[in-house]
Structures are given as C-alpha cells and as structure tokens.
PDB file of N, CA and C in Angstrom:
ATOM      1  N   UNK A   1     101.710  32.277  19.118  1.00  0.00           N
ATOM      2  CA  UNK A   1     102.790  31.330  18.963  1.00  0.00           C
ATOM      3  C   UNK A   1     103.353  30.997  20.343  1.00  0.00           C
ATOM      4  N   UNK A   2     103.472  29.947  20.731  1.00  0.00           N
ATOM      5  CA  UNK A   2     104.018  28.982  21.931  1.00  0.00           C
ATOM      6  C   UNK A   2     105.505  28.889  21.703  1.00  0.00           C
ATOM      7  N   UNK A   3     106.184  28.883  22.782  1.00  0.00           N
ATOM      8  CA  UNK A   3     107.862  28.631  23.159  1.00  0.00           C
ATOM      9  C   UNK A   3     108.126  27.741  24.327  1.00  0.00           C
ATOM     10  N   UNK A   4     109.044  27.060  24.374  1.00  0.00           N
ATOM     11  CA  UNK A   4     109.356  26.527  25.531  1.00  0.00           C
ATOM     12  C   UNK A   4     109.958  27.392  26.593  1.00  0.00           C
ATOM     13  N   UNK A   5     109.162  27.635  27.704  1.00  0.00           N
ATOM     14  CA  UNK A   5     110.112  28.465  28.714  1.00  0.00           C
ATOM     15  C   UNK A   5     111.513  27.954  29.389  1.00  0.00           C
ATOM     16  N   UNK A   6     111.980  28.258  30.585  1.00  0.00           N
ATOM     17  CA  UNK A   6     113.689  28.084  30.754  1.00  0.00           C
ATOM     18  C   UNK A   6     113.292  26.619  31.297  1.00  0.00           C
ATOM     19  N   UNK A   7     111.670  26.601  31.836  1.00  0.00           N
ATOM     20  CA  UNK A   7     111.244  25.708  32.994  1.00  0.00           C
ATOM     21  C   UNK A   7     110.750  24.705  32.019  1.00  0.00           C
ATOM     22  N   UNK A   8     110.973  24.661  30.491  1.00  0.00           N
ATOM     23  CA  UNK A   8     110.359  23.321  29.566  1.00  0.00           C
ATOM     24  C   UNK A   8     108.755  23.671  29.363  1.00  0.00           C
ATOM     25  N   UNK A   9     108.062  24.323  29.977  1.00  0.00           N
ATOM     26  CA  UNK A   9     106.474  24.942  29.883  1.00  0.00           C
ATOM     27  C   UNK A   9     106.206  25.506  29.157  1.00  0.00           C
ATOM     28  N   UNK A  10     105.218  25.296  28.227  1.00  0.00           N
ATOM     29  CA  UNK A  10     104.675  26.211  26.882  1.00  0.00           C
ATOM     30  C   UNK A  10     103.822  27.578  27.594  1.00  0.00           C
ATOM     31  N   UNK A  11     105.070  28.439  26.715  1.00  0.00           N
ATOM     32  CA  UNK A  11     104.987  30.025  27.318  1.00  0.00           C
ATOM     33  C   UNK A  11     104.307  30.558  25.797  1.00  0.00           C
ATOM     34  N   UNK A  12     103.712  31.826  26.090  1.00  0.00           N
ATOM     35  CA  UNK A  12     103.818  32.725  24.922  1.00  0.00           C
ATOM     36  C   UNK A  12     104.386  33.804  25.094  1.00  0.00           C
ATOM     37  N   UNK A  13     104.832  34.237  23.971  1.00  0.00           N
ATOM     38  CA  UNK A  13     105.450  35.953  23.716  1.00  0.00           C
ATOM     39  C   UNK A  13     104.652  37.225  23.878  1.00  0.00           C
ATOM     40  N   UNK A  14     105.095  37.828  24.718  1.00  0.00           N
ATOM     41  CA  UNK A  14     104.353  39.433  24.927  1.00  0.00           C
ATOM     42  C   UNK A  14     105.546  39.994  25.077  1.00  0.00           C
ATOM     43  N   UNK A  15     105.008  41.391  23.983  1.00  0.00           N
ATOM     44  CA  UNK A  15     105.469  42.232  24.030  1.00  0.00           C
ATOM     45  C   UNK A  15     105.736  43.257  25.167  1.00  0.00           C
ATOM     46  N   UNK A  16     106.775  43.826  26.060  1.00  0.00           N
ATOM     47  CA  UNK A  16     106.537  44.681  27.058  1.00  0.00           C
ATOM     48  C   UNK A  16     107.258  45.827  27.089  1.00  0.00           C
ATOM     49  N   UNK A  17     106.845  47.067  27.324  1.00  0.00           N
ATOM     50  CA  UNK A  17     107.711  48.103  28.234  1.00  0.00           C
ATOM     51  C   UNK A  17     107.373  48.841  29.336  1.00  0.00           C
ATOM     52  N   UNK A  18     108.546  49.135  29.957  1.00  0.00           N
ATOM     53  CA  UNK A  18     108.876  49.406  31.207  1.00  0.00           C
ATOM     54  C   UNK A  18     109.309  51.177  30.695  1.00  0.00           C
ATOM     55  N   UNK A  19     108.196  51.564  31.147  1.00  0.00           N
ATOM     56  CA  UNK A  19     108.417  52.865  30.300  1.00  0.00           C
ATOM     57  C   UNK A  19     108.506  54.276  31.889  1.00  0.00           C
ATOM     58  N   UNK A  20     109.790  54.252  31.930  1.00  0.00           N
ATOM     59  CA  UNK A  20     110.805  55.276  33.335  1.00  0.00           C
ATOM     60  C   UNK A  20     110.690  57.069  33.235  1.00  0.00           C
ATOM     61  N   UNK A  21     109.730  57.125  31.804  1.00  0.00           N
ATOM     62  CA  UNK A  21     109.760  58.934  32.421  1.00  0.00           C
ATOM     63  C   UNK A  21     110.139  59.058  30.764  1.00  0.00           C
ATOM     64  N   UNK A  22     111.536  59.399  30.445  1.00  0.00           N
ATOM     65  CA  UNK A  22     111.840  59.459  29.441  1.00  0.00           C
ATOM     66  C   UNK A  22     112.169  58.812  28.047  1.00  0.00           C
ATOM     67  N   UNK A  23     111.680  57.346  28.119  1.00  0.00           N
ATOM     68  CA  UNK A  23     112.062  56.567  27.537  1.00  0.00           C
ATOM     69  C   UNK A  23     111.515  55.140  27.546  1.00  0.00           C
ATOM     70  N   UNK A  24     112.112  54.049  27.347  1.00  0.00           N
ATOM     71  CA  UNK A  24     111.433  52.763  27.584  1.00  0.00           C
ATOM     72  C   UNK A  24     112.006  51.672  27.734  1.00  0.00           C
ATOM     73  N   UNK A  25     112.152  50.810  28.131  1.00  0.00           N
ATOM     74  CA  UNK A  25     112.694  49.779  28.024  1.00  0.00           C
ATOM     75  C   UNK A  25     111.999  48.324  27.374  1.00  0.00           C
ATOM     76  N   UNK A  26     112.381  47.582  26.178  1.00  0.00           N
ATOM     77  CA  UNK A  26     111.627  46.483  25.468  1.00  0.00           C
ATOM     78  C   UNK A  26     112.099  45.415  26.088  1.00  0.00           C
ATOM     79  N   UNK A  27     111.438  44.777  26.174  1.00  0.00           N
ATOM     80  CA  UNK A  27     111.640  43.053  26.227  1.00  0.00           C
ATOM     81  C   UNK A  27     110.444  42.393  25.829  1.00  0.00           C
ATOM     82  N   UNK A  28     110.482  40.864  25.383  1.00  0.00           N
ATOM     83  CA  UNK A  28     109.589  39.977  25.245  1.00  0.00           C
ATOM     84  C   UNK A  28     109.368  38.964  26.247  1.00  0.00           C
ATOM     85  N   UNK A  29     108.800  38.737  27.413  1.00  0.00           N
ATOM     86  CA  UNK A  29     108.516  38.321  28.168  1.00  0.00           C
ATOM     87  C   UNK A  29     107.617  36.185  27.605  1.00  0.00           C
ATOM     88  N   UNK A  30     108.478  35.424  28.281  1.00  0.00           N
ATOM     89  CA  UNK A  30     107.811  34.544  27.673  1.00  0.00           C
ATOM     90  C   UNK A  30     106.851  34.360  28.766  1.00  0.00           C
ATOM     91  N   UNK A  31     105.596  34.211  28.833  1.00  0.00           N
ATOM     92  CA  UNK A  31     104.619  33.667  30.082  1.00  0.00           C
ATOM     93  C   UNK A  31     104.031  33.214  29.649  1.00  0.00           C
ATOM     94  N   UNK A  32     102.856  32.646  31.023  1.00  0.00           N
ATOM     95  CA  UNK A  32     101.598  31.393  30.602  1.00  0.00           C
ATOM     96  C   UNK A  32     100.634  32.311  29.724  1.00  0.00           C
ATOM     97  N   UNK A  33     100.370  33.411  30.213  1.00  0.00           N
ATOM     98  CA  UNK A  33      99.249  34.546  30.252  1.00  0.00           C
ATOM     99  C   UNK A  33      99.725  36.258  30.039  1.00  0.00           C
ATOM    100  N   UNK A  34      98.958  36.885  29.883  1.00  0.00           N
ATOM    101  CA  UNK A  34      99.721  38.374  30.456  1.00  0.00           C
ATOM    102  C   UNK A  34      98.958  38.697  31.593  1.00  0.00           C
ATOM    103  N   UNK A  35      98.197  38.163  32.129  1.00  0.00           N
ATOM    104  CA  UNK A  35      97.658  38.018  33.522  1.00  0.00           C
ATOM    105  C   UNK A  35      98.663  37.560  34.364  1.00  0.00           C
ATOM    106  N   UNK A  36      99.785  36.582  33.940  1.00  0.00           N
ATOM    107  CA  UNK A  36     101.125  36.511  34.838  1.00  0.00           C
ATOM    108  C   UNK A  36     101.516  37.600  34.931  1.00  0.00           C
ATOM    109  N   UNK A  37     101.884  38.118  33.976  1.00  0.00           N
ATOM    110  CA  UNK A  37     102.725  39.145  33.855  1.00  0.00           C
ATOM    111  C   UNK A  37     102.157  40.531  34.474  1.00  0.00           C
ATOM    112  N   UNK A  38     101.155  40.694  34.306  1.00  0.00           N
ATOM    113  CA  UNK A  38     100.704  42.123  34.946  1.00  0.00           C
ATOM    114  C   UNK A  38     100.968  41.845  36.715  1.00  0.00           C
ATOM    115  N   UNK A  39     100.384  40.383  36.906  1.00  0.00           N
ATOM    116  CA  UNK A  39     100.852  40.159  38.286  1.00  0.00           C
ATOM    117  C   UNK A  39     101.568  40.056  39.183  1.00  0.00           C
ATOM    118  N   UNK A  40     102.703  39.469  38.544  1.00  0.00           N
ATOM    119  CA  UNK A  40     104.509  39.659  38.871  1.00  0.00           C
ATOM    120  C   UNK A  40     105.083  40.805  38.807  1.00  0.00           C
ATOM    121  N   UNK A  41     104.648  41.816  37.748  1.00  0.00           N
ATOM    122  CA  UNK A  41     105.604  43.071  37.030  1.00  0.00           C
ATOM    123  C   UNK A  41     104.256  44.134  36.339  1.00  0.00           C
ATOM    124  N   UNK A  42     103.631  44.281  37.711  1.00  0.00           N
ATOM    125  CA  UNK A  42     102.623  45.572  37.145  1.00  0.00           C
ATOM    126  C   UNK A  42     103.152  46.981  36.789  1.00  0.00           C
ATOM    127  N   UNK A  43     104.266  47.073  36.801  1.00  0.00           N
ATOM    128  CA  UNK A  43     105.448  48.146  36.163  1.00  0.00           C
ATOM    129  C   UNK A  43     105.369  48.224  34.863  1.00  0.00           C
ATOM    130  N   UNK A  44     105.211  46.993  34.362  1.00  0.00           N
ATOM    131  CA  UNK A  44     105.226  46.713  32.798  1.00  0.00           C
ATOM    132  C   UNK A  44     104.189  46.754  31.829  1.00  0.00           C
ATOM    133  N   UNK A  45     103.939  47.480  31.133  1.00  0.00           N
ATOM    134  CA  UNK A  45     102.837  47.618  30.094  1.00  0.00           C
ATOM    135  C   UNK A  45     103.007  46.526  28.996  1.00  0.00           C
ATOM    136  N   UNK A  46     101.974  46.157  28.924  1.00  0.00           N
ATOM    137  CA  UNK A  46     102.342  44.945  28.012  1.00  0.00           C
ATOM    138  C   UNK A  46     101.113  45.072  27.210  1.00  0.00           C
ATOM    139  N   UNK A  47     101.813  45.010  25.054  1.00  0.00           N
ATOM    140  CA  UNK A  47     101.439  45.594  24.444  1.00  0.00           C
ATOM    141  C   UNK A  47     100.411  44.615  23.181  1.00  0.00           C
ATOM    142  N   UNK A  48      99.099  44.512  23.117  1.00  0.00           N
ATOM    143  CA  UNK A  48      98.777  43.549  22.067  1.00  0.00           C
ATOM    144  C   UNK A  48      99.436  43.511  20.589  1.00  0.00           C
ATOM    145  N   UNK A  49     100.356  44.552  20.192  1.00  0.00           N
ATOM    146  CA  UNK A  49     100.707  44.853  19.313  1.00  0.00           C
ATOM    147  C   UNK A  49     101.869  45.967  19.320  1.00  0.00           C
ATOM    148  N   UNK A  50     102.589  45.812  18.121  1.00  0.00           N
ATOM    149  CA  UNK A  50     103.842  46.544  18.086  1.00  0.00           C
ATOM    150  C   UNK A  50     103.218  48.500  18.190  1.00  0.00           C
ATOM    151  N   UNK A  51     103.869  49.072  18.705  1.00  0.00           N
ATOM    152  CA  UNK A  51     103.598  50.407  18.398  1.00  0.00           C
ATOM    153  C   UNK A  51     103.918  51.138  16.707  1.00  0.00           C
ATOM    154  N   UNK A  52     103.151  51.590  16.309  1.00  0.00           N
ATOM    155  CA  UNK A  52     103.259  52.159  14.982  1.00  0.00           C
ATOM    156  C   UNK A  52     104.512  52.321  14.500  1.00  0.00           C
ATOM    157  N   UNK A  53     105.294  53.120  15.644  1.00  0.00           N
ATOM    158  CA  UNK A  53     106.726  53.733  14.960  1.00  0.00           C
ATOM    159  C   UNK A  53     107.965  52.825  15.126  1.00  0.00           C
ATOM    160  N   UNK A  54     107.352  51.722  15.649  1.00  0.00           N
ATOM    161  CA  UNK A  54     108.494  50.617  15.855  1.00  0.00           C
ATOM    162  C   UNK A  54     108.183  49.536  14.323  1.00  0.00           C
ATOM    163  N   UNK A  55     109.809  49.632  13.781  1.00  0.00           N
ATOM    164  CA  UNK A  55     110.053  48.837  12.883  1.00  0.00           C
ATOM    165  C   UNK A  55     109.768  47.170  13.405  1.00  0.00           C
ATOM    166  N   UNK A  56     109.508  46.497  11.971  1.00  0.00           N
ATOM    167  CA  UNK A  56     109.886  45.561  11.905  1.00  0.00           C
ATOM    168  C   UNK A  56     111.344  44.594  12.323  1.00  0.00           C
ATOM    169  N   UNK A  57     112.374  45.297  11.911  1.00  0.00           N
ATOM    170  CA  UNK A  57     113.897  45.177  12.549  1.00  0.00           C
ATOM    171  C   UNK A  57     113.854  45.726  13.905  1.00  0.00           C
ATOM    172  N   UNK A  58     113.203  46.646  14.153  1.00  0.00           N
ATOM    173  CA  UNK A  58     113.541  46.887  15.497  1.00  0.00           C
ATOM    174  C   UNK A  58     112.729  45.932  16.753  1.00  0.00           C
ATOM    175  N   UNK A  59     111.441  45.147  16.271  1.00  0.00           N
ATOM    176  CA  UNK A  59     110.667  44.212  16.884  1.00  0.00           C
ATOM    177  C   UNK A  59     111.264  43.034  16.821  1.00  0.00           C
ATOM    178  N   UNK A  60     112.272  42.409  15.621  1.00  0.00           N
ATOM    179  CA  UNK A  60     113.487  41.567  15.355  1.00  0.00           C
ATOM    180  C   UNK A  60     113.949  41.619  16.665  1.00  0.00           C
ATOM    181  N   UNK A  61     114.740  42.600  16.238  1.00  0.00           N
ATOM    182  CA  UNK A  61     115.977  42.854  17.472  1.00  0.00           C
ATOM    183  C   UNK A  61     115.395  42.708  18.579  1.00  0.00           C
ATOM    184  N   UNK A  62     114.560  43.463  19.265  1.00  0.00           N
ATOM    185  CA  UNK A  62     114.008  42.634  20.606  1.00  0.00           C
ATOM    186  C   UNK A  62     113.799  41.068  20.612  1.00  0.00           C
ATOM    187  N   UNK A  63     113.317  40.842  20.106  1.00  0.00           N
ATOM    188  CA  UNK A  63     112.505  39.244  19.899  1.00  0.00           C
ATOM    189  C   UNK A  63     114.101  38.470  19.855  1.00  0.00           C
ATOM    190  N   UNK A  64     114.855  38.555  19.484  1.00  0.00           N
ATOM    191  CA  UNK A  64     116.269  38.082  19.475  1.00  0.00           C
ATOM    192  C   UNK A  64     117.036  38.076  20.813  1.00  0.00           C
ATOM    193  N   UNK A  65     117.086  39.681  21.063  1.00  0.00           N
ATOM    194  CA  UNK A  65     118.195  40.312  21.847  1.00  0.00           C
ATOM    195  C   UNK A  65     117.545  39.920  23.291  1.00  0.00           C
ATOM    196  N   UNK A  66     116.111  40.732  23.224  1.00  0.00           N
ATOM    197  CA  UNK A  66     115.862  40.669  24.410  1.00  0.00           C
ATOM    198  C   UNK A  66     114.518  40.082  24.917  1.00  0.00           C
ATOM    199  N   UNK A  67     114.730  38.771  24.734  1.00  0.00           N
ATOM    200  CA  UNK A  67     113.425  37.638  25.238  1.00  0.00           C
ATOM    201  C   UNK A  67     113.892  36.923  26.424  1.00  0.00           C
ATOM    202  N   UNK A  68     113.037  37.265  27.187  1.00  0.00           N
ATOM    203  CA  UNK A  68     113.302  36.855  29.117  1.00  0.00           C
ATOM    204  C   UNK A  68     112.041  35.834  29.384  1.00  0.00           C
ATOM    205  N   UNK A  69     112.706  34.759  30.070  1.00  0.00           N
ATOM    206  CA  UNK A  69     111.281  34.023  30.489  1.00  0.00           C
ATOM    207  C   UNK A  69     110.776  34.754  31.945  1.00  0.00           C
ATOM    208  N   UNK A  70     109.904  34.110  32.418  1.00  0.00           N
ATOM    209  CA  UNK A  70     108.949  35.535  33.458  1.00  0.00           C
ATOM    210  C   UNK A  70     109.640  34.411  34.925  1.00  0.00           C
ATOM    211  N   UNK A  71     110.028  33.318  34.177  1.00  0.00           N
ATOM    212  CA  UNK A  71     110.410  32.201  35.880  1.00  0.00           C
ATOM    213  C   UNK A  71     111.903  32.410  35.807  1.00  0.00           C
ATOM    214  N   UNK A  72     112.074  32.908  34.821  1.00  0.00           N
ATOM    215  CA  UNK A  72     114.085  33.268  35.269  1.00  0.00           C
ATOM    216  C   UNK A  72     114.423  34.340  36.087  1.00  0.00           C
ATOM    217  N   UNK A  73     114.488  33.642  37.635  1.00  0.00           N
ATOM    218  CA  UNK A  73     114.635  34.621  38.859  1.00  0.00           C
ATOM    219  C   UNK A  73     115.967  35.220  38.735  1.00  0.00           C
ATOM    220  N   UNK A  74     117.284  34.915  37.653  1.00  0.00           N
ATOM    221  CA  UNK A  74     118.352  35.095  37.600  1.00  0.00           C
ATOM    222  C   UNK A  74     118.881  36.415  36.420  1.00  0.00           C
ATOM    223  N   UNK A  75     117.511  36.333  35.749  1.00  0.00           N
ATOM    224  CA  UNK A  75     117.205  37.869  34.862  1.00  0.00           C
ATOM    225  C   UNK A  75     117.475  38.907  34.938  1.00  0.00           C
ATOM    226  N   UNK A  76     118.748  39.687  34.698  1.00  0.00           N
ATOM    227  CA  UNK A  76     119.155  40.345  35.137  1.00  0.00           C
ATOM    228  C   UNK A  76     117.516  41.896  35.087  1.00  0.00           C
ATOM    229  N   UNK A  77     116.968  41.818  34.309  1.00  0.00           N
ATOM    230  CA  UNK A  77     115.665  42.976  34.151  1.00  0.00           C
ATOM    231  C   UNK A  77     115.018  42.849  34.994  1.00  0.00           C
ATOM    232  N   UNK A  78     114.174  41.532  35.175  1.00  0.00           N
ATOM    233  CA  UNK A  78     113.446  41.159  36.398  1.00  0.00           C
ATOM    234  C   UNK A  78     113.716  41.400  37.334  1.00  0.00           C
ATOM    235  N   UNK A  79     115.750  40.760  37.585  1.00  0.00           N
ATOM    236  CA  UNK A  79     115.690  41.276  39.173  1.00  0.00           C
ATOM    237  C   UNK A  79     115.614  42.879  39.190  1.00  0.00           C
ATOM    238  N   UNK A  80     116.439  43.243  38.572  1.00  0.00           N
ATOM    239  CA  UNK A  80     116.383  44.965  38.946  1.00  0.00           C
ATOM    240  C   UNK A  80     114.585  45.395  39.334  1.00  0.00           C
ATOM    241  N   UNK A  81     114.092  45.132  38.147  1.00  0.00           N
ATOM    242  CA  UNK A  81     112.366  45.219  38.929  1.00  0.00           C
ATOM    243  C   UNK A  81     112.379  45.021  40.008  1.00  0.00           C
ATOM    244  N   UNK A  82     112.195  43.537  40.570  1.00  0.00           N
ATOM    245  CA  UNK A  82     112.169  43.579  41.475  1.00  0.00           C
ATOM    246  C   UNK A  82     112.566  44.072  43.133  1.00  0.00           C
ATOM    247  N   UNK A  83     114.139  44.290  42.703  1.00  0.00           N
ATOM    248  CA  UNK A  83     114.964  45.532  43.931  1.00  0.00           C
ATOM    249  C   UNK A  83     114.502  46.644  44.059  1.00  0.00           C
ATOM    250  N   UNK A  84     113.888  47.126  42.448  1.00  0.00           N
ATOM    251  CA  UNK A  84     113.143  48.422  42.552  1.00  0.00           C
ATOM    252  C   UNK A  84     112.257  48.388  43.525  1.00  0.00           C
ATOM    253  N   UNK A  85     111.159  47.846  43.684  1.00  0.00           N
ATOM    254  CA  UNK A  85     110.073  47.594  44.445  1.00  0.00           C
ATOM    255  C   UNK A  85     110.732  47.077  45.870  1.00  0.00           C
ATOM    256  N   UNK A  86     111.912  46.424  46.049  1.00  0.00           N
ATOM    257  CA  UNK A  86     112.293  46.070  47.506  1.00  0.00           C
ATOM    258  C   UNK A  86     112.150  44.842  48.491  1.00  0.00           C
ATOM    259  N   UNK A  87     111.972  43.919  47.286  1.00  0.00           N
ATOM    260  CA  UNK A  87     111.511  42.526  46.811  1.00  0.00           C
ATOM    261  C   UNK A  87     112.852  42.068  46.777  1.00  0.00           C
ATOM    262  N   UNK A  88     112.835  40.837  47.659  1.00  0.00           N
ATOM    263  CA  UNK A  88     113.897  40.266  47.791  1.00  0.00           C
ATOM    264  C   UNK A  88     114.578  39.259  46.417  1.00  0.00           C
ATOM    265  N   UNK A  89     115.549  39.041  45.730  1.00  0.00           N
ATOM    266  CA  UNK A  89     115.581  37.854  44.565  1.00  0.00           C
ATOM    267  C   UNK A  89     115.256  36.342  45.334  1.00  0.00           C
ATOM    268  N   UNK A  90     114.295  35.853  44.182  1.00  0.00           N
ATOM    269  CA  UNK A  90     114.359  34.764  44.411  1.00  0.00           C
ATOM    270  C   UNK A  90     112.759  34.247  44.572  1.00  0.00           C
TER     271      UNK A  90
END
C-alpha cells in the first residue's frame, strides 16, 4: 500500500525497530524502498512482517501514533538517530 510522503511522493509503509539493548523502539517509516531506509538508518531493522507477539492494536497504534516520513529532517526520531551517529541535522 502507497501513501503520500510530507514531500507529495508515493512512499510505502515499513515496519521498523530500533532495537537499544533492552527494548525497542516502533515506528512506520514511509519510504521509496527499504533500501532507503537501510541506507539512511542502518540502526533500524526493518521488518517484512509484524512480529508474532505484537497485536493487531498494538500494530494500529504504531501505524497511527507513530508513522514518520524518511525526508522529514525535522523528526524528532530521525534526528536523534542521526546525533547518535554525529551527523549533523539537516
């Protein structure tokens, strides 16, 4: 399924986490590819499919709460990625 990104460009939805040691962090990343995405944010595992123990409501709630386009340099997730690594915004 296709979305319009922030930039008007037909993006698709991937699933991702950013998984820190103990835990994980979800988002849905809108991009061209997940070849963007591994390329921009090789931090991020990005998933062909929901993990077993993740609900339906709980794949909701991301897909709602937390869907980021991959060109929104103003993202608050992205940037932190990116500071992580030492990557300037922008």
């Amino acid at each position: 399924m296709q979305r319009r990104g922030s930039d008007g460009s037909a993006k698709t939805p991937y699933l991702t986490v950013y998984d820190y040691g103990q835990g994980g962090i979800w988002r849905v990343i809108l991009a061209r590819s997940a070849d963007q995405i591994a390329a921009r944010y090789p931090e991020l595992k990005i998933l062909s499919a929901p993990p077993d123990w993740m609900s339906d409501e709980q794949l909701r709630e991301i897909e709602q709460h937390s869907t980021v386009d991959i060109d929104d340099h103003g993202e608050p997730f992205l940037a932190a990625l990116r500071t992580q690594r030492g990557e300037a915004d922008g």
